[in-house]
C-alpha atoms as a PDB file:
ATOM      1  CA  UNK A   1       0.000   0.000   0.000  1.00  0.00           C
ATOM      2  CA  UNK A   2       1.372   3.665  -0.824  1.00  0.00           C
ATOM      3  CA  UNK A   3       2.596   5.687   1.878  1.00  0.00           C
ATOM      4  CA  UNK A   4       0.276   8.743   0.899  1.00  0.00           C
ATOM      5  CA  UNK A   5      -2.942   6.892   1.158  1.00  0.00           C
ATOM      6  CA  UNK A   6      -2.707   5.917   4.491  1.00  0.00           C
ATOM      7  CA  UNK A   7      -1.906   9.671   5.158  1.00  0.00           C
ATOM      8  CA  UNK A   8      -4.957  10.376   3.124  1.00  0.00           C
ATOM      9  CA  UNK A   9      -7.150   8.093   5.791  1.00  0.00           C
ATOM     10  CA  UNK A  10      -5.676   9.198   8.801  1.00  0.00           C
ATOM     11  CA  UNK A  11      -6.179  13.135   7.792  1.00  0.00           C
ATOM     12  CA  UNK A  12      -9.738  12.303   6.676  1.00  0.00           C
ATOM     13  CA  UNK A  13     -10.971  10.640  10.024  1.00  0.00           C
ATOM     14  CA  UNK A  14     -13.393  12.988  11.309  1.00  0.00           C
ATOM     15  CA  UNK A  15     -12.812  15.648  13.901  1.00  0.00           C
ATOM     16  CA  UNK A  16      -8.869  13.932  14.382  1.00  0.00           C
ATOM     17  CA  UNK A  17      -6.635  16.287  15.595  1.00  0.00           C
ATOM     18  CA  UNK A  18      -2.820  16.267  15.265  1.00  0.00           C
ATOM     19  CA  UNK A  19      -2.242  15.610  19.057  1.00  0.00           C
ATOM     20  CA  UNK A  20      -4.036  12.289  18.378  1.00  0.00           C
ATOM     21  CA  UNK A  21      -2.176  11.590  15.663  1.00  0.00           C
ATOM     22  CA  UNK A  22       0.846  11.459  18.074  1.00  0.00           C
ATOM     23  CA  UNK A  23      -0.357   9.346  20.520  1.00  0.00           C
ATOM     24  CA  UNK A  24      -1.687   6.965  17.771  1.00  0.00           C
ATOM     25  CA  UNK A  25       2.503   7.234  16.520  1.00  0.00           C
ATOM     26  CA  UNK A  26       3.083   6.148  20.447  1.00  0.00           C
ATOM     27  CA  UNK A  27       1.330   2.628  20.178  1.00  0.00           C
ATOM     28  CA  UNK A  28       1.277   1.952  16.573  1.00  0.00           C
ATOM     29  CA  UNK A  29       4.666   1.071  15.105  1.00  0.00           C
ATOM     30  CA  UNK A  30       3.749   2.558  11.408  1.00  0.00           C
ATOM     31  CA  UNK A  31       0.755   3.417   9.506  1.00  0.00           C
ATOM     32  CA  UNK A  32       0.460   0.070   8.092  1.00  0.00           C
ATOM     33  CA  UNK A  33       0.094  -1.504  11.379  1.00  0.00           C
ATOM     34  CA  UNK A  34      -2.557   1.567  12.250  1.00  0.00           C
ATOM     35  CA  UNK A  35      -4.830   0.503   8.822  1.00  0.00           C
ATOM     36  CA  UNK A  36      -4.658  -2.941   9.605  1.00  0.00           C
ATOM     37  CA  UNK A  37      -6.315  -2.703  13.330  1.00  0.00           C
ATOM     38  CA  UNK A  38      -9.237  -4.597  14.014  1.00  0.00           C
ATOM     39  CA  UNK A  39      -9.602  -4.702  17.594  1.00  0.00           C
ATOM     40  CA  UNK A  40     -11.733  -1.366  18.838  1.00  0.00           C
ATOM     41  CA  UNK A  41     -11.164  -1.845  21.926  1.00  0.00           C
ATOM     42  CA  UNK A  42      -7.504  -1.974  21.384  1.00  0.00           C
ATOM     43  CA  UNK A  43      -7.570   1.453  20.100  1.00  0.00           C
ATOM     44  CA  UNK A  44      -9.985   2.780  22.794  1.00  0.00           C
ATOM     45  CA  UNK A  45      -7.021   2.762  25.259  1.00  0.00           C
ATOM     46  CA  UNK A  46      -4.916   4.612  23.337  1.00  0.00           C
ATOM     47  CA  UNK A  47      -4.895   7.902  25.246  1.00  0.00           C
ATOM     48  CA  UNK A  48      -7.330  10.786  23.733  1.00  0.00           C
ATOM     49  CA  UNK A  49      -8.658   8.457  21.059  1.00  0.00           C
ATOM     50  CA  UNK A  50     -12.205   7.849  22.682  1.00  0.00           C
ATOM     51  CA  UNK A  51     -15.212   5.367  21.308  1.00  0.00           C
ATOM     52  CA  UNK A  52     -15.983   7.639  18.188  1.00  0.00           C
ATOM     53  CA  UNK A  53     -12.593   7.531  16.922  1.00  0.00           C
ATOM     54  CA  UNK A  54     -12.059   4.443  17.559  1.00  0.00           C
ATOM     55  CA  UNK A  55     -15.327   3.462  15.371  1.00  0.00           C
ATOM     56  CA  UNK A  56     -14.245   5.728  12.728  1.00  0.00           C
ATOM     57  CA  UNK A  57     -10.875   4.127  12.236  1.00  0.00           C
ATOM     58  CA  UNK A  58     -12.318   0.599  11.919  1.00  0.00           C
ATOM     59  CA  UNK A  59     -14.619   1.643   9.429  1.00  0.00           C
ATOM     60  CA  UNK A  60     -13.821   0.231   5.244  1.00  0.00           C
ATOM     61  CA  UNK A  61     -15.549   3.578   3.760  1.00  0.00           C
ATOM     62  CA  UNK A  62     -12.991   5.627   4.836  1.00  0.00           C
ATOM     63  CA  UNK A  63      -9.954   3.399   3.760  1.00  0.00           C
ATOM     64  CA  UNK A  64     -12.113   2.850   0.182  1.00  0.00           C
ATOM     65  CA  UNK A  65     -12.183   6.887  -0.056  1.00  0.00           C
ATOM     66  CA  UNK A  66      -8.950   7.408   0.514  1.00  0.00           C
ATOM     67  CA  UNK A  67      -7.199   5.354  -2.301  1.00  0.00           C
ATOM     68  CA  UNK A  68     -10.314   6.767  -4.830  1.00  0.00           C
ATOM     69  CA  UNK A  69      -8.727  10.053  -3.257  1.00  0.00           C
ATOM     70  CA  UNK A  70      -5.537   8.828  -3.773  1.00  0.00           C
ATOM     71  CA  UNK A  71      -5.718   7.643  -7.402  1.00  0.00           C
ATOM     72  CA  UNK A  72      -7.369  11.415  -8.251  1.00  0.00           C
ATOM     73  CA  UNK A  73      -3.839  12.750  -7.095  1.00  0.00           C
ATOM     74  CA  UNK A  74      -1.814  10.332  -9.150  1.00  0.00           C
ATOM     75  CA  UNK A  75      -4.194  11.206 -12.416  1.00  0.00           C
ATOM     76  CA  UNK A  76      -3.694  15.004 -11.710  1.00  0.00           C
ATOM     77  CA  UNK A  77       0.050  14.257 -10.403  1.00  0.00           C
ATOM     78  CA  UNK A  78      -0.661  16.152  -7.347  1.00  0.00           C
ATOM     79  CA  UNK A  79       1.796  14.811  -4.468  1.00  0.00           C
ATOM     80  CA  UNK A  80       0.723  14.208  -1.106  1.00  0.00           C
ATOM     81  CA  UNK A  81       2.852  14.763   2.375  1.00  0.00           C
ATOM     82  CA  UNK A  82       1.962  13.101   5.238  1.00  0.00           C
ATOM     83  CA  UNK A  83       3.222  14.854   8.512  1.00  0.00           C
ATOM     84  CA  UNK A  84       5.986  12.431   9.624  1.00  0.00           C
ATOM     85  CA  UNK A  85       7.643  12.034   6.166  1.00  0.00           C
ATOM     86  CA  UNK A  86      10.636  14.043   5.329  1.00  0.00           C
ATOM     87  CA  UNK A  87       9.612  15.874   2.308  1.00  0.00           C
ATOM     88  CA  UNK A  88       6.875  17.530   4.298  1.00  0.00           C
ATOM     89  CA  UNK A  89       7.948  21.191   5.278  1.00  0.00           C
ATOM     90  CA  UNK A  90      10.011  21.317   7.917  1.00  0.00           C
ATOM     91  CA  UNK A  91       8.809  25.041   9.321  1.00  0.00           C
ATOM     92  CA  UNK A  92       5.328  24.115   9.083  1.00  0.00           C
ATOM     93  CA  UNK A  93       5.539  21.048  11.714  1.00  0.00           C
ATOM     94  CA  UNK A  94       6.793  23.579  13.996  1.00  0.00           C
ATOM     95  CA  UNK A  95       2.994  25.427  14.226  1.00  0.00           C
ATOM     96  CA  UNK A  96       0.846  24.916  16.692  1.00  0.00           C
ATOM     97  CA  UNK A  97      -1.898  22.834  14.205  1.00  0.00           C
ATOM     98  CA  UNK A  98      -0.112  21.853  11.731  1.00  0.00           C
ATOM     99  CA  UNK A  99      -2.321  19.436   8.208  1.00  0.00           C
ATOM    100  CA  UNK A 100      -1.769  15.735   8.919  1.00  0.00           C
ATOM    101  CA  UNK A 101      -1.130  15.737   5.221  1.00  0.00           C
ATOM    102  CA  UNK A 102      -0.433  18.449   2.040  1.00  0.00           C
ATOM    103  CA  UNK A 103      -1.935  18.197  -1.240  1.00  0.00           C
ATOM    104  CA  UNK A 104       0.904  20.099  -3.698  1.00  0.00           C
ATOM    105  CA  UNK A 105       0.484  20.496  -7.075  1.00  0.00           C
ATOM    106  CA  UNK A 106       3.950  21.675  -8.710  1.00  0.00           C
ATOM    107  CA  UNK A 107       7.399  21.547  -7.091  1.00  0.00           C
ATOM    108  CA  UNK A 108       7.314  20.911  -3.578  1.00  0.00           C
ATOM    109  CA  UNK A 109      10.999  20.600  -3.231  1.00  0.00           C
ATOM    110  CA  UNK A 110      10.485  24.653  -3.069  1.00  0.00           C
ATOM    111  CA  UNK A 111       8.498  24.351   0.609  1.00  0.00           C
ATOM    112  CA  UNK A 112      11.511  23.729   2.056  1.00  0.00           C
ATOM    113  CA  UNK A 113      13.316  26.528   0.444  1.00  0.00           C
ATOM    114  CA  UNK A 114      13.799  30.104   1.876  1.00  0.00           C
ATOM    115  CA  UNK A 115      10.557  32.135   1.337  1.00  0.00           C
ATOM    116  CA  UNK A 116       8.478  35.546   3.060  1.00  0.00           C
ATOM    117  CA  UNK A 117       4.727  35.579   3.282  1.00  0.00           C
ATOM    118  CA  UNK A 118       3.108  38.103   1.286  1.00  0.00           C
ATOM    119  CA  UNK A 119      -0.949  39.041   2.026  1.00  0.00           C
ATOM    120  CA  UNK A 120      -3.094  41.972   1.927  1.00  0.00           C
ATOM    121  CA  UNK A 121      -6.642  43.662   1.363  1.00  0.00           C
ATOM    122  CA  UNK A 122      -8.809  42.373  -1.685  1.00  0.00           C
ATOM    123  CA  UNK A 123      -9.882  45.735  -2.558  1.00  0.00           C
ATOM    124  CA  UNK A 124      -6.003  47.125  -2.783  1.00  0.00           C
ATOM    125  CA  UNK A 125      -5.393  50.645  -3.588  1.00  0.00           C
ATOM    126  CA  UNK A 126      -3.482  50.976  -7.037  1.00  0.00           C
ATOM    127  CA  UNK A 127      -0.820  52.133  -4.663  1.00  0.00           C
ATOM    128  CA  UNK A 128      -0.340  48.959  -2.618  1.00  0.00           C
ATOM    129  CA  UNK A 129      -1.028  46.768  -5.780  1.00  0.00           C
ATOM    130  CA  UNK A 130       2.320  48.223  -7.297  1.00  0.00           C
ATOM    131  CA  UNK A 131       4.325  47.725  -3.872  1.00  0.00           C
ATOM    132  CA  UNK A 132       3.182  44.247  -3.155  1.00  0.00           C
ATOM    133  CA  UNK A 133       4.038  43.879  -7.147  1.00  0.00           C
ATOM    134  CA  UNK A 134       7.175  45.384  -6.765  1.00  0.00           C
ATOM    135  CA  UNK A 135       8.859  43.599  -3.254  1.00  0.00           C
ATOM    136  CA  UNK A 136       7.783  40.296  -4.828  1.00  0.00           C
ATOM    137  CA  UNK A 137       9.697  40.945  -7.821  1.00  0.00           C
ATOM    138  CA  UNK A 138      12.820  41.844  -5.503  1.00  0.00           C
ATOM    139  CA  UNK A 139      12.694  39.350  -3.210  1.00  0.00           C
ATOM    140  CA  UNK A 140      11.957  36.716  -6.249  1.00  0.00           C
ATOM    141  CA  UNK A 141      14.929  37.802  -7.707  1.00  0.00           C
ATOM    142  CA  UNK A 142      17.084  37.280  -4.719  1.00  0.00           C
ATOM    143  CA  UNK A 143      15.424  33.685  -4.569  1.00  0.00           C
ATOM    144  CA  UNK A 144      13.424  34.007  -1.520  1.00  0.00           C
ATOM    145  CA  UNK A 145       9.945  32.454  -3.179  1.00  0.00           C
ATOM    146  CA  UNK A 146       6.605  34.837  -2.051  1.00  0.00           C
ATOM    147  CA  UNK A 147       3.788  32.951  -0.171  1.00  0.00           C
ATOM    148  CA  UNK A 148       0.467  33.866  -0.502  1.00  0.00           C
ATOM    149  CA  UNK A 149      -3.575  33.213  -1.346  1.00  0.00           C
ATOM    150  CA  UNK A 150      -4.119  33.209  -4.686  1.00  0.00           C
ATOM    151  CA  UNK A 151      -6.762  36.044  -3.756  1.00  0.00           C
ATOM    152  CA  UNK A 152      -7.484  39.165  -5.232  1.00  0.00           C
ATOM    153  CA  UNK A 153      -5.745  42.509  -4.877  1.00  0.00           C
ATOM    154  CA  UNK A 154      -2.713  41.868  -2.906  1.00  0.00           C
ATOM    155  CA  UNK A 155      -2.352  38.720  -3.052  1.00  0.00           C
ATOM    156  CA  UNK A 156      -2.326  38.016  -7.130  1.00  0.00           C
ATOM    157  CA  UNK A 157      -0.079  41.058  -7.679  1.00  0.00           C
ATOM    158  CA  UNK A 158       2.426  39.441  -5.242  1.00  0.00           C
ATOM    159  CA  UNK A 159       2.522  36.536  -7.262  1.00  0.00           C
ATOM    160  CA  UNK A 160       2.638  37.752 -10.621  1.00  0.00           C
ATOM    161  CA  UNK A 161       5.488  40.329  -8.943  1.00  0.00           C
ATOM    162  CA  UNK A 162       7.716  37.104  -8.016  1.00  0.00           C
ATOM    163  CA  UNK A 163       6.795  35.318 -11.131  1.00  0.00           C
ATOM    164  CA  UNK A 164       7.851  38.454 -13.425  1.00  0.00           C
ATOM    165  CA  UNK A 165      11.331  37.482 -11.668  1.00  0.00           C
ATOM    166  CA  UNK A 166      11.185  34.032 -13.287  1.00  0.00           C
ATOM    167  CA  UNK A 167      14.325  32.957 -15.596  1.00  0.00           C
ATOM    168  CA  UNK A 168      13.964  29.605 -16.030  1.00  0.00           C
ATOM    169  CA  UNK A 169      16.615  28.265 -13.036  1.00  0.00           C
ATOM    170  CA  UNK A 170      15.941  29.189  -8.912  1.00  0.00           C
ATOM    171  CA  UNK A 171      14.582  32.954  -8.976  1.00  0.00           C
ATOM    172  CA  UNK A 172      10.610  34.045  -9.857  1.00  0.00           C
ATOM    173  CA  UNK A 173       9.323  30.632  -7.546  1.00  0.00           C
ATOM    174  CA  UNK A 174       6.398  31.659  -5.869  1.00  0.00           C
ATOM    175  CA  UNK A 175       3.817  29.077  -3.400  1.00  0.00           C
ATOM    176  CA  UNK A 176      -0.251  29.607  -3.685  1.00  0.00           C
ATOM    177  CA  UNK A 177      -2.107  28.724  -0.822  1.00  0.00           C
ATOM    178  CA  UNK A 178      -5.762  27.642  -1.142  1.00  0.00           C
ATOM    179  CA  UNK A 179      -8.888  27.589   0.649  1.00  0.00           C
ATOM    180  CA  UNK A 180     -10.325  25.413  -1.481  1.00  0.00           C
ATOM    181  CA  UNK A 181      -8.647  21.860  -2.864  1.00  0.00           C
ATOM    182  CA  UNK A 182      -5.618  22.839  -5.193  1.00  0.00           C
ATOM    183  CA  UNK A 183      -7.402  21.699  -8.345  1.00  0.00           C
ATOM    184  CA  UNK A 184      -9.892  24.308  -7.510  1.00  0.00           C
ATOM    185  CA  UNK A 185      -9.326  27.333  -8.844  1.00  0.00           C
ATOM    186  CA  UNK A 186     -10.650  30.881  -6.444  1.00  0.00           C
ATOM    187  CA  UNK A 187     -11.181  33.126  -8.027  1.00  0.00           C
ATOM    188  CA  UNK A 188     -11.626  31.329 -11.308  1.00  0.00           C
ATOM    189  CA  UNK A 189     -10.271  34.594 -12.776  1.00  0.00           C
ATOM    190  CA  UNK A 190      -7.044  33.795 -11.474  1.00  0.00           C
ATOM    191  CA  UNK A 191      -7.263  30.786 -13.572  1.00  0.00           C
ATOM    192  CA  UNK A 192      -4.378  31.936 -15.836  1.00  0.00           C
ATOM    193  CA  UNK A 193      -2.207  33.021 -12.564  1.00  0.00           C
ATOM    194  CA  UNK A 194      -2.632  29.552 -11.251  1.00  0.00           C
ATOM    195  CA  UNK A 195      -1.195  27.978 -14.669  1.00  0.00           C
ATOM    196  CA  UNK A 196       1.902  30.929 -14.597  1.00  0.00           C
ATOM    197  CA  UNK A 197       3.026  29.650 -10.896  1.00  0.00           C
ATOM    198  CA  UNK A 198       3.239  26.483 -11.866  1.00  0.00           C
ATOM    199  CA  UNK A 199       4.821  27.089 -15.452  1.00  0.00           C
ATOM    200  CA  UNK A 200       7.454  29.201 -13.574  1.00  0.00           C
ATOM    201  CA  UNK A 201       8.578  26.236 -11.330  1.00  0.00           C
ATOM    202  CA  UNK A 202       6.198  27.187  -8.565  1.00  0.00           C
ATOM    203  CA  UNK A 203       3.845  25.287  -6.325  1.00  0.00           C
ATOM    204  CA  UNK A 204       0.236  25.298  -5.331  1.00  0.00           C
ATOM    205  CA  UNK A 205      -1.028  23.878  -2.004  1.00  0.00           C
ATOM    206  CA  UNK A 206      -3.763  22.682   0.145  1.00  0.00           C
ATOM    207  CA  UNK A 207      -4.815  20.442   3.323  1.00  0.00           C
ATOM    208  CA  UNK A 208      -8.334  20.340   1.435  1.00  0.00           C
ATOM    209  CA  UNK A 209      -8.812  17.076  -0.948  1.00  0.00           C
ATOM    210  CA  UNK A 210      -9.583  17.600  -4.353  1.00  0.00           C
ATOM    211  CA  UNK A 211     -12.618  18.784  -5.797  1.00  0.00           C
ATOM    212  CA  UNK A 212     -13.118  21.090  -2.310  1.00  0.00           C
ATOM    213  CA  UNK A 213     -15.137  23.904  -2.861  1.00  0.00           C
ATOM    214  CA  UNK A 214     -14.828  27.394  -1.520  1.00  0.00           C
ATOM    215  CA  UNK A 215     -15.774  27.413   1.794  1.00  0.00           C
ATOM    216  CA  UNK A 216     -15.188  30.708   4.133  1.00  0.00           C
ATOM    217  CA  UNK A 217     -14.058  28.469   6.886  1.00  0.00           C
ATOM    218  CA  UNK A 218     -11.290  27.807   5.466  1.00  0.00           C
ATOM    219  CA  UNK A 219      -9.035  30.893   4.901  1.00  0.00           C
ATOM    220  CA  UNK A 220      -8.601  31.398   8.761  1.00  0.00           C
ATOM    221  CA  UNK A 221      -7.107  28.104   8.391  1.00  0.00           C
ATOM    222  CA  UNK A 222      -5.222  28.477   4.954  1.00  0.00           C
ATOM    223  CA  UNK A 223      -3.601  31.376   6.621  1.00  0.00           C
ATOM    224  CA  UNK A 224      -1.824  29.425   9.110  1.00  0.00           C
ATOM    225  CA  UNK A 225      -0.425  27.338   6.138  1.00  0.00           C
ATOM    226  CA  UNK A 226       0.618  30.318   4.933  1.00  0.00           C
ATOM    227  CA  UNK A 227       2.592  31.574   7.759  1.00  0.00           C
ATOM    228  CA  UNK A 228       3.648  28.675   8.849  1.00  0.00           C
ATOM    229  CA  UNK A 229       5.642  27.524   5.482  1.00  0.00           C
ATOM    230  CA  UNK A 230       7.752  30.584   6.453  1.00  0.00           C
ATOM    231  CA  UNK A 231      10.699  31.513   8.926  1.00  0.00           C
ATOM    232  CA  UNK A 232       9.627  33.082  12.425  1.00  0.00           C
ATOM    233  CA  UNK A 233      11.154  34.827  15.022  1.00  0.00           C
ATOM    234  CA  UNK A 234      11.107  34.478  18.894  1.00  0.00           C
ATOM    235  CA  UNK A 235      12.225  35.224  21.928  1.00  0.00           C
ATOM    236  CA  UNK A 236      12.939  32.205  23.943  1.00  0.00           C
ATOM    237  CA  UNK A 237      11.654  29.653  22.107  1.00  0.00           C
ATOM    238  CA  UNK A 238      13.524  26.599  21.295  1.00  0.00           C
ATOM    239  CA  UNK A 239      13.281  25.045  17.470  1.00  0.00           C
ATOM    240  CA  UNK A 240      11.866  21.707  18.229  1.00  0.00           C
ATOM    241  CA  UNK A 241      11.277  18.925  15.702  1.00  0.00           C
ATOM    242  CA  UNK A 242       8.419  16.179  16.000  1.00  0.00           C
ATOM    243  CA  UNK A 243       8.267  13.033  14.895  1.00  0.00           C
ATOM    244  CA  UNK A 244       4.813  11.578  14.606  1.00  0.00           C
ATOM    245  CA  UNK A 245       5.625   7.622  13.782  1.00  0.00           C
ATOM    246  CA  UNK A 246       8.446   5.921  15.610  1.00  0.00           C
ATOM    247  CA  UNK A 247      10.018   4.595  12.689  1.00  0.00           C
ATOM    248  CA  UNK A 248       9.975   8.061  10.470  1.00  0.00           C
END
């Protein structure tokens, strides 16, 4: 069985939560041993997982959706990185809630690469549209890659800023983070933007499967994505890594 499917399951489970997750990574040696559970009352006394859980874990519909889930990724080549596995961004296990698994369409070797968040007001001012244009291209240049929504006003001029930069080898990268799944195009006018970042070596993201529609929900929570795929800074905090799964 492929790694990213039983990813797929585990983030689809409803109402899981990443601190589960870990104490699941506790009892279970991998994910293969996790899928292949029968006993409920086995996973009942795993700490935080409760009778719901439990039941939702056992069940075959949600292992059956995730490799019809998974086999829509492989047709649109859209990768998928589960939290444990190395190729899944190294700043963004460091947040608080971080996706049991990434949907990335594009090059996701750039998530791991230097990069600055970018966001800003939907109804920009011509003024800011030309700044947020204008830094993107700079920093794109320098080959620091620009993060942000895919949204109006701000947000598209700061990619098509850091795409301008593009020369066909590391500058003009730049990483679109959606609120809806990331072969869903919002706004569909950005349609055209959305083929440029990925012609220009760039990458578009989501923790939503594919086919997810827009849902307002989910920008509070796209926004941590996008700050958390980028370097922070504070005071007397340690840089910690996690491991999920004992043998990752």
């Amino acid at each position: 069985m492929e790694q990213e499917i039983y990813w797929i399951w585990l983030s689809r489970l409803p109402r899981i939560q990443v601190r589960q997750v870990k104490e699941l990574g506790k009892v279970y040696e991998n994910l293969e041993a996790l899928w292949q559970e029968k006993n409920e009352k086995a996973l009942q006394k795993v700490p935080q997982i409760g009778e719901k859980l439990a039941k939702e874990i056992l069940k075959k519909e949600g292992k059956q959706q995730a490799i019809c889930e998974w086999e829509k990724c492989k047709e649109r080549k859209v990768q998928v990185l589960g939290l444990a596995e190395e190729n899944y961004p190294t700043l963004l296990k460091q947040i608080y809630d971080p996706p049991i698994c990434l949907y990335v369409q594009g090059n996701a070797n750039i998530l791991q690469e230097s990069s600055i968040a970018m966001v800003g007001a939907r109804k920009a001012s011509e003024y800011a549209q030309k700044v947020a244009y204008f830094l993107a291209y700079q920093l794109a240049q320098n080959k620091i890659h620009v993060v942000s929504g895919l949204a109006k006003g701000v947000d598209s001029y700061s990619h098509r800023g850091a795409i301008r930069a593009y020369h066909g080898k590391e500058t003009g990268k730049t990483i679109a983070v959606m609120g809806t799944g990331c072969d869903t195009i919002y706004p569909k006018e950005n349609a055209k933007l959305y083929e440029q970042i990925l012609a220009s070596g760039g990458a578009i993201v989501s923790e939503y499967k594919m086919g997810t529609p827009l849902n307002r929900y989910h920008f509070p929570e796209r926004n941590r994505i996008i700050s958390g795929l980028t370097k922070r800074y504070s005071c007397g905090r340690s840089q910690r890594k996690e491991w999920v799964f004992n043998n990752c």
